[in-house]
Protein backbone atom coordinates (compact mmCIF):
# COMPACT_ATOMS: atom_id res chain seq x y z
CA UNK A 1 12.23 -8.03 2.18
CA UNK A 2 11.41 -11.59 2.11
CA UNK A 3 7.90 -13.13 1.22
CA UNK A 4 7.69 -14.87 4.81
CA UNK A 5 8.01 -11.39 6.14
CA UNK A 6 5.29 -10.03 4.28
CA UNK A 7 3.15 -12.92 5.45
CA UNK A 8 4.00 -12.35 8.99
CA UNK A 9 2.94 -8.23 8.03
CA UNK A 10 0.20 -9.61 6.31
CA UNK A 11 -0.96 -11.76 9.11
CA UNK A 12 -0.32 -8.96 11.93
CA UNK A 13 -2.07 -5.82 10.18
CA UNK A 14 -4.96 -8.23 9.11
CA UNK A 15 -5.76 -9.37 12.51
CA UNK A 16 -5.52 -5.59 13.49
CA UNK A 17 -7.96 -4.54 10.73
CA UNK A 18 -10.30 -7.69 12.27
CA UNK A 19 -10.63 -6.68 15.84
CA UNK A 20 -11.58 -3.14 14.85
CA UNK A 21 -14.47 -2.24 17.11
CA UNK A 22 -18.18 -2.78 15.65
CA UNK A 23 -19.75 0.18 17.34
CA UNK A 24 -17.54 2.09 15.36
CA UNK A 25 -18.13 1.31 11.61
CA UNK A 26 -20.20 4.01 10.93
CA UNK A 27 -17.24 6.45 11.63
CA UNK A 28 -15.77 7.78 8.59
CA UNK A 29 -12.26 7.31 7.67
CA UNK A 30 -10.19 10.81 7.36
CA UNK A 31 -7.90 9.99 5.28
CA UNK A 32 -10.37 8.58 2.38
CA UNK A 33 -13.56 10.89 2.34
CA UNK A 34 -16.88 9.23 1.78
CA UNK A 35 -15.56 6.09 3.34
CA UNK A 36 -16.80 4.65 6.06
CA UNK A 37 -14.70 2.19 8.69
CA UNK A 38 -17.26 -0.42 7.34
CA UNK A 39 -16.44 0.09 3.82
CA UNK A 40 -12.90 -0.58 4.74
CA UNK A 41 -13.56 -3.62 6.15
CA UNK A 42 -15.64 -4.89 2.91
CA UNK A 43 -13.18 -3.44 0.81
CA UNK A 44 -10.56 -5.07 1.86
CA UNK A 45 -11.91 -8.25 2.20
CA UNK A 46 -13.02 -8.62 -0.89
CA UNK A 47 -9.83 -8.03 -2.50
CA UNK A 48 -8.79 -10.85 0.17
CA UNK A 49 -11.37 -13.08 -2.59
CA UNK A 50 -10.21 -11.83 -5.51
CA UNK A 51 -6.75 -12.61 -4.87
CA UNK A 52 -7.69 -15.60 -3.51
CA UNK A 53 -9.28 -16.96 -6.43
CA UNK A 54 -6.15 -15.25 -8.76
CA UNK A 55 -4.23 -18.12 -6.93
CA UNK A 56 -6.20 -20.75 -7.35
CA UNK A 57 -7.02 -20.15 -11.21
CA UNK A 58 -3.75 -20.84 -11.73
CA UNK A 59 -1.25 -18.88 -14.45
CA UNK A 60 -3.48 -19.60 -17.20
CA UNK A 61 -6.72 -18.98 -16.00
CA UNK A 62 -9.24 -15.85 -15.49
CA UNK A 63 -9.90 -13.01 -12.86
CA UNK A 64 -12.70 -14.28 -10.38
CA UNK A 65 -15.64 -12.26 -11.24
CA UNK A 66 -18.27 -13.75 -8.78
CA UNK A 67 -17.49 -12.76 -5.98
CA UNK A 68 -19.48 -13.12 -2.78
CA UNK A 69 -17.86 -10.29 -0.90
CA UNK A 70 -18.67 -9.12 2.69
CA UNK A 71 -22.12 -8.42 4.57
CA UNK A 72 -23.11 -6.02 5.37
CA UNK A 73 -22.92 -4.51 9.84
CA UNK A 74 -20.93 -6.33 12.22
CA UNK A 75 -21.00 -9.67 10.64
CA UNK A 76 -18.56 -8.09 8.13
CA UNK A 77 -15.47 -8.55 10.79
CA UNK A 78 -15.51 -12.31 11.20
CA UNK A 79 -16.32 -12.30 7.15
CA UNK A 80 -13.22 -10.30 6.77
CA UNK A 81 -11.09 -12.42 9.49
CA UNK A 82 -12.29 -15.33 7.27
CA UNK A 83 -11.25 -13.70 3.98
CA UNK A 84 -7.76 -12.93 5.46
CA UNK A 85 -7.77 -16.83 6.83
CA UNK A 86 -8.48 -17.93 3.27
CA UNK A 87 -5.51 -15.75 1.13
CA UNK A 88 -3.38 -16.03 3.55
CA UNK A 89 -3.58 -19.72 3.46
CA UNK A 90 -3.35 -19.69 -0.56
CA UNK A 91 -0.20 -17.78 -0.34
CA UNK A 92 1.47 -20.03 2.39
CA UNK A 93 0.66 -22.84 -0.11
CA UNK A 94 2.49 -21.22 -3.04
CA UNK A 95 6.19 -20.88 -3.23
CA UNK A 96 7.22 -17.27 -4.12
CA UNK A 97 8.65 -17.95 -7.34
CA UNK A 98 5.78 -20.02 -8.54
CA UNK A 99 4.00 -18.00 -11.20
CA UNK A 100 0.80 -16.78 -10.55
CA UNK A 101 -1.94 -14.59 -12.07
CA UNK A 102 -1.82 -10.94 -11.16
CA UNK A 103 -3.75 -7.89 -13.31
CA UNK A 104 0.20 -7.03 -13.98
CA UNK A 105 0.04 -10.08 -16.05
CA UNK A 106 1.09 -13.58 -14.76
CA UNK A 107 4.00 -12.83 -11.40
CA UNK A 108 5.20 -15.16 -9.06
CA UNK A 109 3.50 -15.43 -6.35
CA UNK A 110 5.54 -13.44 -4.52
CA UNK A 111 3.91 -10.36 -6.30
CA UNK A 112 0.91 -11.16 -3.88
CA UNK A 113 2.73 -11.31 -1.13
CA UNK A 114 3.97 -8.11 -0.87
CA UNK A 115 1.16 -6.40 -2.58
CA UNK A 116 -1.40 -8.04 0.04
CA UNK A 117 0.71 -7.01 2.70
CA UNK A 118 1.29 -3.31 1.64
CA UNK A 119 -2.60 -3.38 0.57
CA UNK A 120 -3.68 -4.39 4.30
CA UNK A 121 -1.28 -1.91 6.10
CA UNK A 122 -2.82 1.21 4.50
CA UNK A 123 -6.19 0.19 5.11
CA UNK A 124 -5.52 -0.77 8.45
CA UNK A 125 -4.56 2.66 9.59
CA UNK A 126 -7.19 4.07 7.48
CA UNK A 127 -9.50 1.83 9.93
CA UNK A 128 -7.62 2.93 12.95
CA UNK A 129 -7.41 6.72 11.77
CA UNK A 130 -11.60 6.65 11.45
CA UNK A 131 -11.79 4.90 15.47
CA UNK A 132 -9.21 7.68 16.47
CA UNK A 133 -11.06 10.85 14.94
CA UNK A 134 -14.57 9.10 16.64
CA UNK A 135 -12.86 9.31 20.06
CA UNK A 136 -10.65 5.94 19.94
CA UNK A 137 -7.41 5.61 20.96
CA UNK A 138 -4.44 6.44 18.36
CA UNK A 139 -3.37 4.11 15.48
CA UNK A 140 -0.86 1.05 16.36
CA UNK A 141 2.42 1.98 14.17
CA UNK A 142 2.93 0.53 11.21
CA UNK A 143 6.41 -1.39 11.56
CA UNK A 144 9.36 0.18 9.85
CA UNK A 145 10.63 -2.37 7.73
CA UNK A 146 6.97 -3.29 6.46
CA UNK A 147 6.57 0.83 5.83
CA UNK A 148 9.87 1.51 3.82
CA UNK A 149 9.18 -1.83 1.85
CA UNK A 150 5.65 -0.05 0.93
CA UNK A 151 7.28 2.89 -0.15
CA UNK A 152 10.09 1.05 -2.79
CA UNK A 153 7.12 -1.09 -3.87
CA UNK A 154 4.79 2.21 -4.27
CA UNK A 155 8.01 4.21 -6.06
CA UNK A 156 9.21 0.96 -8.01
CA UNK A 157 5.42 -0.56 -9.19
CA UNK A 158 3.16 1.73 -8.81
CA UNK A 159 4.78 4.82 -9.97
CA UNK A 160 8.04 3.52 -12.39
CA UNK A 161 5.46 0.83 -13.97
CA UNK A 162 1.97 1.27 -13.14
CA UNK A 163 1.73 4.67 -14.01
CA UNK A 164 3.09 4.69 -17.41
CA UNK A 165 0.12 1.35 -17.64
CA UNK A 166 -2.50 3.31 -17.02
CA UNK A 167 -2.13 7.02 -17.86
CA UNK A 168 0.50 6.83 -20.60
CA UNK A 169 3.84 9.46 -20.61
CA UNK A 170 4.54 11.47 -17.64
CA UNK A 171 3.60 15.10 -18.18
CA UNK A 172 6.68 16.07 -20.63
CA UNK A 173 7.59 19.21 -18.04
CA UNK A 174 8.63 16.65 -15.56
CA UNK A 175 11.64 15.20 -17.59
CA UNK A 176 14.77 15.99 -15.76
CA UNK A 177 13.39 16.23 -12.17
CA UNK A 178 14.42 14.72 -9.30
CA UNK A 179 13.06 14.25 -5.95
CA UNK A 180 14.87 12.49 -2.91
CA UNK A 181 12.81 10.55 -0.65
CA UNK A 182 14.77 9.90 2.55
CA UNK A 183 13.06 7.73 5.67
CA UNK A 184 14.59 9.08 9.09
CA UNK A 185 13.55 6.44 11.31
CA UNK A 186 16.23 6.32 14.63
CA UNK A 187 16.55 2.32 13.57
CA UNK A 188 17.02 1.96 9.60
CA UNK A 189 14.85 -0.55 8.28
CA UNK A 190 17.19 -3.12 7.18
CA UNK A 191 16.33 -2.80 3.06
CA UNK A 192 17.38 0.84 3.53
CA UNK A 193 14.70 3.65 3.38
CA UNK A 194 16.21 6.57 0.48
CA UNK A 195 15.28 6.39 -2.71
CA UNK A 196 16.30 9.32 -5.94
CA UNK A 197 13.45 9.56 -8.40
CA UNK A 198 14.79 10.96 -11.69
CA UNK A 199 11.52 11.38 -14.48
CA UNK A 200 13.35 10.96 -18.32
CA UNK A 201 11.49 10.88 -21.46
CA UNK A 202 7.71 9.95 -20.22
CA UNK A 203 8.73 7.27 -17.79
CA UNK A 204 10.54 7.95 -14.47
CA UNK A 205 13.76 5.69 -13.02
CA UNK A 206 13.96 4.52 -9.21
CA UNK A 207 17.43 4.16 -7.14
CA UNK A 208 17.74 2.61 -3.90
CA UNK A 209 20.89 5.69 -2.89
CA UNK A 210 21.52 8.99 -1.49
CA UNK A 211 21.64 11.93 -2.88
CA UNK A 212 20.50 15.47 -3.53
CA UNK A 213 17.47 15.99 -5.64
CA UNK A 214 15.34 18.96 -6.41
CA UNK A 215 13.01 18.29 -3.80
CA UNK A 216 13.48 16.31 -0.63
CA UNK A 217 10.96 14.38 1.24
CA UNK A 218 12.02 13.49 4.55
CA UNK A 219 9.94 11.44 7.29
CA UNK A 220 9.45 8.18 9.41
CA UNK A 221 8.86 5.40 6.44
CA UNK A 222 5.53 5.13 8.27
CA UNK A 223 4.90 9.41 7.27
CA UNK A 224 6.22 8.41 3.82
CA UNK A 225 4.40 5.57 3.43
CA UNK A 226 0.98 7.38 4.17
CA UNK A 227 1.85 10.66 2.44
CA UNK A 228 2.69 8.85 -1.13
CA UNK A 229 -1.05 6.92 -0.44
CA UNK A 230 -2.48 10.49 -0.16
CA UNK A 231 -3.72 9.44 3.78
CA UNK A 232 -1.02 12.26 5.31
CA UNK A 233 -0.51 15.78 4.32
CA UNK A 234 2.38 16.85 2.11
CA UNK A 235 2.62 18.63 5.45
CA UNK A 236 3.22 15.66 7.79
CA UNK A 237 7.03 15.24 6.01
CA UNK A 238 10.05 17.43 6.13
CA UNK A 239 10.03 19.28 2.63
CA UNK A 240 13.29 20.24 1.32
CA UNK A 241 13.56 22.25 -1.91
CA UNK A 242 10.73 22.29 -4.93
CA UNK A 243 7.83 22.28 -2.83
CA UNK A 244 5.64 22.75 -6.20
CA UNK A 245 7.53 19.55 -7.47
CA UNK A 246 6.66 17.68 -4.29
CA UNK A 247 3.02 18.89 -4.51
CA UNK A 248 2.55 17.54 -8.50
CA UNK A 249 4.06 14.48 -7.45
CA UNK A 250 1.83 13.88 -5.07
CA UNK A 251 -1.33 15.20 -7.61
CA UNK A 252 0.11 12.34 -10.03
CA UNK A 253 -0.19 9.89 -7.59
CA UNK A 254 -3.92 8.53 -7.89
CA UNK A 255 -3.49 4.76 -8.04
């Protein structure tokens, strides 16, 4: 998927996360308990700042660390629609291969791009799943393409890279494993949507292909999507094979 894509996903989920409704921030989110639709909101608005001021420090410079983050009530919607304004207006400005600071050390830019994108879609249904369990109406879908781009960006940075970063080897019983993850949306996004995991020594290799594993996940990227971010049940996707496999991946994932 291309960066203008993910600003177009980044620029459609953010205005969905803005127009939330204000009599409803009080409503906790399912999916995250102890959360509130307001702390959503905040949330993810202030990492709107903090990658905003990433970009503007420039390769070479520091992580923001004064941030003036969202108020507090209502008036944190049109802060957040203001923070979205802001990054998305840094990105447009930077061309995706311009390097950029990123806590995965300096990226180009189009590291934030995708990462906003992905960052704003999961929160947005966490939003929409707190309106719908206080009596709302059901979430908007997340678009297909955006979803299965999610999940290779969850299965190819969070779990192949950023795993290993911050917990060190993967348990050693894991080595030789496999699990098949396999989108079954009636339109295929057009990336593709099947990935075979295959753990080694410690680390764990990704592959964009078919094939059988010891454990198949099978769902609509949007189930897949929300399943790896631990907002869905192992439950909500078709599970084929090692069930206890699919259930410790899903215990290792805690990003």
């Amino acid at each position: 998927m291309d960066s203008h894509r993910h600003l177009e996903l980044l620029l459609t989920e953010g205005e969905r996360l803005a127009a939330m409704p204000a009599d409803a921030l009080d409503a906790p989110v399912p999916g995250v308990p102890g959360w509130t639709l307001e702390q959503v909101v905040r949330h993810t608005g202030k990492v709107h700042q903090w990658v905003t001021g990433m970009l503007l420090a420039g390769p070479e410079g520091t992580p923001p660390t004064d941030l003036p983050g969202l108020p507090k009530g209502p008036d944190c919607l049109p802060a957040y629609r203001e923070a979205l304004g802001e990054v998305l207006a840094q990105l447009a400005s930077h061309e995706p291969e311009q390097l950029v600071l990123t806590f995965d050390g300096v990226q180009p830019a189009a590291f934030w791009f995708r990462r906003q994108a992905h960052e704003v879609a999961v929160h947005r249904m966490d939003a929409a799943d707190a309106v719908a369990a206080a009596g709302g109406p059901p979430p908007e879908p997340l678009a297909a393409d955006g979803a299965a781009d999610g999940v290779d960006e969850w299965a190819r940075f969070f779990l192949a890279r950023r795993w290993n970063q911050r917990f060190g080897p993967f348990p050693p019983e894991l080595a030789g494993r496999t699990i098949h993850i396999h989108g079954t949306d009636d339109t295929p996004p057009p990336d593709g949507a099947e990935w075979l995991l295959t753990f080694g020594d410690g680390t764990v290799a990704v592959e964009a292909t078919h094939a059988k594993g010891d454990v198949a996940l099978r769902g609509s990227a949007q189930d897949l999507l929300l399943t790896l971010w631990r907002r869905r049940p192992l439950q909500t996707l078709d599970v084929i094979g090692d069930d206890l496999l699919a259930d410790r991946l899903l215990d290792l994932a805690r990003f």
